[in-house]
N, C-alpha and C. Protein backbone atom coordinates (compact mmCIF):
# COMPACT_ATOMS: atom_id res chain seq x y z
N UNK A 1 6.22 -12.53 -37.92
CA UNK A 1 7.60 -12.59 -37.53
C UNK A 1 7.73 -13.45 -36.28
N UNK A 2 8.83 -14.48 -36.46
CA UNK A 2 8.77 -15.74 -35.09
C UNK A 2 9.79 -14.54 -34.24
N UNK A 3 9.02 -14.32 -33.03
CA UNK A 3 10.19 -13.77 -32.08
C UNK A 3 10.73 -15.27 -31.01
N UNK A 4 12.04 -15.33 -30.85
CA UNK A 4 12.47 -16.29 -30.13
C UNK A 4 13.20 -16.00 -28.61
N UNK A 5 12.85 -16.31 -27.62
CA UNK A 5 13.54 -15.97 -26.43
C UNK A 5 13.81 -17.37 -26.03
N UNK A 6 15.36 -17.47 -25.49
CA UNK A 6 16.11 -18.48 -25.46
C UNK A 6 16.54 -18.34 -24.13
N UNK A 7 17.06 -19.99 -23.14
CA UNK A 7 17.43 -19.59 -21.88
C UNK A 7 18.20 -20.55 -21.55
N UNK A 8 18.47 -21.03 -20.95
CA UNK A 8 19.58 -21.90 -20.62
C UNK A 8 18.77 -23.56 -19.83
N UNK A 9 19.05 -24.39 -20.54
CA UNK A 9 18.17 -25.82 -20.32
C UNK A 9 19.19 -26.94 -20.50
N UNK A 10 19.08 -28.10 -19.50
CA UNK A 10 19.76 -28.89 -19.47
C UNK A 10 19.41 -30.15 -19.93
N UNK A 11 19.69 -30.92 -21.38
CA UNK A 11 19.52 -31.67 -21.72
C UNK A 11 18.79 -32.76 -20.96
N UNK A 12 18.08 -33.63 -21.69
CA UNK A 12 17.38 -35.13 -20.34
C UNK A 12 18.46 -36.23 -21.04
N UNK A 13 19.07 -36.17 -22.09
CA UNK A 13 19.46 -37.42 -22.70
C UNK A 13 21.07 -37.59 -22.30
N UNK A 14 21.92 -36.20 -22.97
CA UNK A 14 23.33 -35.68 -22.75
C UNK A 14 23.76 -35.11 -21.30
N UNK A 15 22.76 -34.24 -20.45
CA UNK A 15 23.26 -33.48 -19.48
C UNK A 15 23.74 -32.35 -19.91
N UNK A 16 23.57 -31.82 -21.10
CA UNK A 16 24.55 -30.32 -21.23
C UNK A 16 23.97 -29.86 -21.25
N UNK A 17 24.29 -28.59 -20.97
CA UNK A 17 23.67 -27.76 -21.01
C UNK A 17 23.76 -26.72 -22.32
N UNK A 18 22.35 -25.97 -22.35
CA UNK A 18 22.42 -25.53 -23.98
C UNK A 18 21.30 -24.54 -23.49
N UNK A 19 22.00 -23.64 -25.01
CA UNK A 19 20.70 -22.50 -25.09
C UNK A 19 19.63 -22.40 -25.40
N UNK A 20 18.35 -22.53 -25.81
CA UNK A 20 16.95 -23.23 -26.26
C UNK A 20 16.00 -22.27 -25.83
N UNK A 21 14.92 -22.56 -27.02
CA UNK A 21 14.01 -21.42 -27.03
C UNK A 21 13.11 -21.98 -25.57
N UNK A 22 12.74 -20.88 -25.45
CA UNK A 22 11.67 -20.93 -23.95
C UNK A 22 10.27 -21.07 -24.54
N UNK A 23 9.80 -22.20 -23.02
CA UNK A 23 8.37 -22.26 -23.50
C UNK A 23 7.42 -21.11 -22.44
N UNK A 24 6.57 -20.70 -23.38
CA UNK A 24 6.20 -19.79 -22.64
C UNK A 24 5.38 -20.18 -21.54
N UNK A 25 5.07 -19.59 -20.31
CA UNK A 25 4.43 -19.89 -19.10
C UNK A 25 3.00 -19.29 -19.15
N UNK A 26 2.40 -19.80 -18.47
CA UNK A 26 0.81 -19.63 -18.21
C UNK A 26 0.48 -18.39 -17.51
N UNK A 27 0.09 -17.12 -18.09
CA UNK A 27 -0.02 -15.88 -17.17
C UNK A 27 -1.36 -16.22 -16.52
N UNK A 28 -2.11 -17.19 -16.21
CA UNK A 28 -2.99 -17.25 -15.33
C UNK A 28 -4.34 -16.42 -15.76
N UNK A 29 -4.25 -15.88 -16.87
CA UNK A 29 -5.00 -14.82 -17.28
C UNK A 29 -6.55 -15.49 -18.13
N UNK A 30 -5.72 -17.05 -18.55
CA UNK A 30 -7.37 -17.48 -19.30
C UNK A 30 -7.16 -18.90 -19.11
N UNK A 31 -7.42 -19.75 -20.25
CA UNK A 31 -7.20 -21.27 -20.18
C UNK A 31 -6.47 -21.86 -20.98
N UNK A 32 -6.47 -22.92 -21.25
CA UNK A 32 -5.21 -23.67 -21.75
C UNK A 32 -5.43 -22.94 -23.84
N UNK A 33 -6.90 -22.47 -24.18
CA UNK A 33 -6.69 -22.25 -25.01
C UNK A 33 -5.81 -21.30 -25.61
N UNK A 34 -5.78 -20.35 -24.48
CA UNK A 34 -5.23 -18.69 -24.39
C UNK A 34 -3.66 -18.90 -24.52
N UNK A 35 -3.53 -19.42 -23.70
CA UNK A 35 -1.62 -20.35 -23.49
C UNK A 35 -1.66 -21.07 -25.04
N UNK A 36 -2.53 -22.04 -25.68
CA UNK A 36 -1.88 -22.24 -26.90
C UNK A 36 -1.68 -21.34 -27.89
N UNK A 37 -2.30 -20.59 -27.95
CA UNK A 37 -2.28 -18.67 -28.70
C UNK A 37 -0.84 -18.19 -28.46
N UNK A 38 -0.65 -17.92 -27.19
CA UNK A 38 0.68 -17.31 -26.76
C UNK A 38 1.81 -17.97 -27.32
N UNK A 39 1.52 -19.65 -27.71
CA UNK A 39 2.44 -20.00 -28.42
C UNK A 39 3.23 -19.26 -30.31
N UNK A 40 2.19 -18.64 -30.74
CA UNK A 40 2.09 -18.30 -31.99
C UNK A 40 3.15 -17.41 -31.76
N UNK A 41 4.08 -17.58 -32.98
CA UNK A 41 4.91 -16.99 -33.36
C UNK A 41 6.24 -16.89 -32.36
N UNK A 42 6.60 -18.17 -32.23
CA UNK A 42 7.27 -18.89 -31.19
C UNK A 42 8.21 -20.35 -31.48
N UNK A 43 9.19 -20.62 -31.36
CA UNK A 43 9.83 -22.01 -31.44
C UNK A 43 8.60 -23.02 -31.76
N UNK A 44 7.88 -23.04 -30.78
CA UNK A 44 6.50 -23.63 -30.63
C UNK A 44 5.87 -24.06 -31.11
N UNK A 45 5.28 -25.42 -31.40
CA UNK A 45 4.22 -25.45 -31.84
C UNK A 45 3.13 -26.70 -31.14
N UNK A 46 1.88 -26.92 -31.31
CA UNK A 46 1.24 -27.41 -30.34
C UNK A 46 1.14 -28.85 -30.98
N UNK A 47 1.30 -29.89 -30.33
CA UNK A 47 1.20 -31.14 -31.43
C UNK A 47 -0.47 -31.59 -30.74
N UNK A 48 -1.18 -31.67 -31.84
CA UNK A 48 -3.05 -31.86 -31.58
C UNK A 48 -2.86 -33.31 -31.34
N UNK A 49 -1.97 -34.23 -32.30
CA UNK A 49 -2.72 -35.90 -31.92
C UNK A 49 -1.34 -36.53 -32.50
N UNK A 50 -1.04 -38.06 -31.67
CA UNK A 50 0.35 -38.55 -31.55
C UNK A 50 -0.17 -40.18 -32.25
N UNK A 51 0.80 -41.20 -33.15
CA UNK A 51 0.47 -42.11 -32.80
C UNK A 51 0.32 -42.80 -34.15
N UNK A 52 0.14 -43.60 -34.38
CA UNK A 52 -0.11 -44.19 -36.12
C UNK A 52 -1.06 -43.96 -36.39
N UNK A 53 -2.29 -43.94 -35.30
CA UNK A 53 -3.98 -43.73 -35.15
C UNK A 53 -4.48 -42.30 -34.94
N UNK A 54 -3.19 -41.55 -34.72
CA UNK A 54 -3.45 -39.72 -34.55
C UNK A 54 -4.49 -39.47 -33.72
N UNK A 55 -4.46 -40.29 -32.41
CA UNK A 55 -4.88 -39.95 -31.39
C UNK A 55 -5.38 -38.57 -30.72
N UNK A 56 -6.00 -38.02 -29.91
CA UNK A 56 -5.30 -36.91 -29.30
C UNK A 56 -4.53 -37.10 -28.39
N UNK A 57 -3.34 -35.87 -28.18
CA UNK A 57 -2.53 -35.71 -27.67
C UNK A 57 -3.10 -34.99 -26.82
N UNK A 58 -2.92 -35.44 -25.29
CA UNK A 58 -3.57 -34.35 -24.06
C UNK A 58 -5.07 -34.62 -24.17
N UNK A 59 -5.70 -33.71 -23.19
CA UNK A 59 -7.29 -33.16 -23.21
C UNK A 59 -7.35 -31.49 -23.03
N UNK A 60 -7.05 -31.12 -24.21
CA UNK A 60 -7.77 -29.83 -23.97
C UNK A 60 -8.78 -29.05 -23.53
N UNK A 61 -8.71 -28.36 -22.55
CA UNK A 61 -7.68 -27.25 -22.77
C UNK A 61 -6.94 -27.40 -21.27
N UNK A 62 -7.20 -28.90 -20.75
CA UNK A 62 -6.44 -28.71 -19.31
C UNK A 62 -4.63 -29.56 -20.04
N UNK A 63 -4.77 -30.43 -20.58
CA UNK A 63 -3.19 -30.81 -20.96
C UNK A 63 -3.40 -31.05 -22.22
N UNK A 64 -1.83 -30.44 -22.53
CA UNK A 64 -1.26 -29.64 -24.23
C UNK A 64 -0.21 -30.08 -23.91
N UNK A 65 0.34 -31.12 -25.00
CA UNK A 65 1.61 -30.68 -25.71
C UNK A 65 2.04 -30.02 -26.68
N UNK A 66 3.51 -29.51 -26.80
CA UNK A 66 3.95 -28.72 -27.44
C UNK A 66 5.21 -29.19 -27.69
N UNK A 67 5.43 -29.06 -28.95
CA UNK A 67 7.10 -29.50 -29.74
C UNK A 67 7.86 -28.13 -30.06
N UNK A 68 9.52 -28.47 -29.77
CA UNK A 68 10.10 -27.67 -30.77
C UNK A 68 11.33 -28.13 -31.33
N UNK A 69 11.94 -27.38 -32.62
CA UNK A 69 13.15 -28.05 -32.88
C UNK A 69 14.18 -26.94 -33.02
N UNK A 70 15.36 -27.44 -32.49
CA UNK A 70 16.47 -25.79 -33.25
C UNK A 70 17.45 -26.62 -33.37
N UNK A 71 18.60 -25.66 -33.60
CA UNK A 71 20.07 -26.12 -33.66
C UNK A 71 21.33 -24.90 -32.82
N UNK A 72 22.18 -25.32 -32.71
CA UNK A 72 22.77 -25.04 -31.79
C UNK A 72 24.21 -25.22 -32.56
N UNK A 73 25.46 -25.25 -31.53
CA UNK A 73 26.41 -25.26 -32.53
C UNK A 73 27.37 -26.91 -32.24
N UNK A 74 26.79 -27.61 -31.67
CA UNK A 74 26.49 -28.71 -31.29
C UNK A 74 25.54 -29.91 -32.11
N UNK A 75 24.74 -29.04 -32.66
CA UNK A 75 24.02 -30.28 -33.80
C UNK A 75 22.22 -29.58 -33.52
N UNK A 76 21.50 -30.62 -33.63
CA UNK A 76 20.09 -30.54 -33.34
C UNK A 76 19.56 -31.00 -31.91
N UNK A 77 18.69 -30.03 -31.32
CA UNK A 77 18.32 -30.23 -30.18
C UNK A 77 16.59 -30.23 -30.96
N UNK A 78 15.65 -31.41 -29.68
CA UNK A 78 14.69 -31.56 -30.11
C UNK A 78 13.73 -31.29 -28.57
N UNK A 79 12.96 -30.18 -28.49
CA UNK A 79 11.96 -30.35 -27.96
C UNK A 79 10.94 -30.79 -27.27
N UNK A 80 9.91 -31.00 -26.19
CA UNK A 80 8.49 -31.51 -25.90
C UNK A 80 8.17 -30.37 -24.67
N UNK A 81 7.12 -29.70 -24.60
CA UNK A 81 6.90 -29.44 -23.37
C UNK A 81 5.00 -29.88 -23.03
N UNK A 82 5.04 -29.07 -21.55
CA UNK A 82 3.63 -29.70 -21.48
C UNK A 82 3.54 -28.65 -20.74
N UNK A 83 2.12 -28.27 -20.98
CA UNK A 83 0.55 -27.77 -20.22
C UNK A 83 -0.06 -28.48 -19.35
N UNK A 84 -0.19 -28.35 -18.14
CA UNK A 84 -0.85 -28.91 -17.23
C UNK A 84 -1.65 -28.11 -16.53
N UNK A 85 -2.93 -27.96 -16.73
CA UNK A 85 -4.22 -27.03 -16.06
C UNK A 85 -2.85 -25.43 -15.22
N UNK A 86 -2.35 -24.81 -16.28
CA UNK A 86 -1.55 -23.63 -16.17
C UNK A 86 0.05 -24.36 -15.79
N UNK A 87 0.22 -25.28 -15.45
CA UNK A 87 1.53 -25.70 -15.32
C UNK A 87 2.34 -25.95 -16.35
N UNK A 88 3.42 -25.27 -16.76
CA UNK A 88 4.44 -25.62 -18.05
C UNK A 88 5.84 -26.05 -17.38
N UNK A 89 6.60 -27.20 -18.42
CA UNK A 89 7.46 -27.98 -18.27
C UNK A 89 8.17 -28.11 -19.34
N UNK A 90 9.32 -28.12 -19.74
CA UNK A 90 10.11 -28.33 -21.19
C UNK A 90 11.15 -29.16 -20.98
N UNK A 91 11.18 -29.99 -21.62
CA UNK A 91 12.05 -31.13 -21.72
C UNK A 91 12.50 -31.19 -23.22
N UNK A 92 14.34 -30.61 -23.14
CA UNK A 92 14.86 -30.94 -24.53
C UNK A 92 15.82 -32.12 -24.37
N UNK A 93 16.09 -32.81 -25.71
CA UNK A 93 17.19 -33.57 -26.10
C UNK A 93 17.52 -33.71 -26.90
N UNK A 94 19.31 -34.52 -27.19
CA UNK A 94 20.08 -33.71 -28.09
C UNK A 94 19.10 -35.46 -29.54
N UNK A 95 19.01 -36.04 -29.11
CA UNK A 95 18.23 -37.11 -29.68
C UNK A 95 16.84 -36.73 -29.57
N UNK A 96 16.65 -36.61 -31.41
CA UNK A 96 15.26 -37.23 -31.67
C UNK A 96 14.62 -38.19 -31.22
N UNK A 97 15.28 -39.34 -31.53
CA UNK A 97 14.74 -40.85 -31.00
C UNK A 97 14.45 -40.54 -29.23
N UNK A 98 15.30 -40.43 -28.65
CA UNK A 98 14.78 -40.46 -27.30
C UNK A 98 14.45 -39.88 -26.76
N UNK A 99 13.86 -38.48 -27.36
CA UNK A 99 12.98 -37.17 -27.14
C UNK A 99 11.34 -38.05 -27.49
N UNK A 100 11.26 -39.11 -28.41
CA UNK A 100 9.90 -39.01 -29.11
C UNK A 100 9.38 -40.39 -28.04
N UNK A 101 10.74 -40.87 -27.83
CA UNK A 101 10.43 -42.86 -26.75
C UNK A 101 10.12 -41.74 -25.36
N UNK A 102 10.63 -40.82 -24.89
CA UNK A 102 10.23 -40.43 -23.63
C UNK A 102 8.84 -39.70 -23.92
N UNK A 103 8.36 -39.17 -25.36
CA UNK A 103 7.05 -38.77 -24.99
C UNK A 103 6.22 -39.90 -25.29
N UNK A 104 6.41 -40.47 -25.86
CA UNK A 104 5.97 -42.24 -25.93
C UNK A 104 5.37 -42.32 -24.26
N UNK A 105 6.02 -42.83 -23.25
CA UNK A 105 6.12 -42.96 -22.22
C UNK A 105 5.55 -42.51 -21.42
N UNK A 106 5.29 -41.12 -21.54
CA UNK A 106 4.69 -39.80 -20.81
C UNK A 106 3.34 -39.63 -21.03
N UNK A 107 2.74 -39.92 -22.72
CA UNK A 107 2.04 -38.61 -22.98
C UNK A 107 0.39 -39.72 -22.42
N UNK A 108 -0.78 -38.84 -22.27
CA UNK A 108 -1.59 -39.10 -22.10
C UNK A 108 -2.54 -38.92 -23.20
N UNK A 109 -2.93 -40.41 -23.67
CA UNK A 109 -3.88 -39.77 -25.25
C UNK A 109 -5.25 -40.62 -24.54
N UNK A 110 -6.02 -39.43 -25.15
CA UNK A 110 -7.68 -40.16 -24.63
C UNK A 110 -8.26 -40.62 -25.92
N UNK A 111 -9.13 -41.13 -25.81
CA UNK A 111 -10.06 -41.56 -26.81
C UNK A 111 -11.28 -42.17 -26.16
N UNK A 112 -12.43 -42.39 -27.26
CA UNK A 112 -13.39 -42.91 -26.20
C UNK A 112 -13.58 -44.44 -26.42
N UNK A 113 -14.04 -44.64 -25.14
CA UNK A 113 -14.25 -45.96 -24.50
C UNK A 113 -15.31 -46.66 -25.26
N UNK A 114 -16.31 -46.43 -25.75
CA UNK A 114 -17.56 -47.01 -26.63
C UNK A 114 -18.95 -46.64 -25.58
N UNK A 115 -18.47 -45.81 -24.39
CA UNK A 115 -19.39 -45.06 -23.48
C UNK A 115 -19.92 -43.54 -24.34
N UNK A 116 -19.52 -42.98 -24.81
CA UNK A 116 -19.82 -41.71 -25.71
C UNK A 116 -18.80 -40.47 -24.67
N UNK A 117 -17.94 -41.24 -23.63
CA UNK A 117 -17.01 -39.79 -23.19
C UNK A 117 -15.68 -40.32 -23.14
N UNK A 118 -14.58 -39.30 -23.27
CA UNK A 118 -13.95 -39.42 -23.83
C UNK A 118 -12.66 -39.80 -22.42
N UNK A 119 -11.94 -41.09 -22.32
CA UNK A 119 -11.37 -41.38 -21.25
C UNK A 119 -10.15 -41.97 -21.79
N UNK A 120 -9.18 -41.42 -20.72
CA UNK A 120 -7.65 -41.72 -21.06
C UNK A 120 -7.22 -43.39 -21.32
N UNK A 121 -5.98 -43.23 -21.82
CA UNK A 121 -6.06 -44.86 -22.29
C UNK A 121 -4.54 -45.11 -22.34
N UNK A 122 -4.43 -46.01 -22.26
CA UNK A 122 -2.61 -46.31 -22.77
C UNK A 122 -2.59 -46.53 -24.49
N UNK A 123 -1.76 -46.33 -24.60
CA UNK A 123 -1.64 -45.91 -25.80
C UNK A 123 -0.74 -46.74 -27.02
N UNK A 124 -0.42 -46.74 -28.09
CA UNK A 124 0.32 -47.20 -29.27
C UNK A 124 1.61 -46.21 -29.81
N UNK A 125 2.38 -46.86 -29.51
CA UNK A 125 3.70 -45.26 -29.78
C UNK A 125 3.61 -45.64 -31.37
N UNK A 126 4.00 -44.15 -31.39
CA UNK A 126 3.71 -43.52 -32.99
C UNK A 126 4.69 -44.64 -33.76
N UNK A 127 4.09 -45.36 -35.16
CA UNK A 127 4.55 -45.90 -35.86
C UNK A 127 4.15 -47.50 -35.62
N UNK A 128 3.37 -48.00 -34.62
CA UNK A 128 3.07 -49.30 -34.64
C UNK A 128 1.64 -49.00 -34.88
């Protein structure tokens, strides 16, 4: 059963403000894997890899993203938040498109270098 707790969040694209599921916060209690768990059964869900090349998304278990989508009585609101070594952040907008160009922008995808470890990189936004 998805339980949903909703709170009051102010658009990045429109400025309005709207009701939207909450991302849950880091009880400090384990690591980033424990926080993606807490996501289960939640708006939530964790996006593993971004990109035409399905990169990873983040380095687990210190940075996670996480998507969500709902509706409202206003239309569709779209989701992104982030995990940062226990730090959470949620960023909705009432646009798809400029919910996915701002995680474009943002997100940090690693891959490896041809060294055998695995180091951050700039990246290819999803679809090229």
């Amino acid at each position: 059963m998805r339980q949903t707790t909703t709170t009051r969040h102010r658009t990045v694209d429109t400025a309005e403000t709207v009701i939207a599921p909450v991302l849950p916060a880091d009880d400090r209690a384990g690591d980033g894997y424990d926080w993606m768990d807490s996501l289960e059964n939640t708006a939530w869900s964790v996006l593993p890899n971004w990109g035409s090349e399905g990169w990873d998304a983040g380095s687990w278990p210190y940075i996670i993203f996480a998507v969500a989508r709902t509706r409202d009585g206003n239309g569709e609101l779209f989701g992104y938040g982030t995990y940062v070594e226990g730090d959470t952040a949620t960023h909705w907008f009432r646009s798809q498109l400029l919910s996915v160009a701002l995680f474009d922008d943002r997100a940090v995808v690693f891959g490896d270098d041809g060294s055998g470890m695995e180091t951050p990189r700039r990246w290819c936004p999803a679809g090229r």
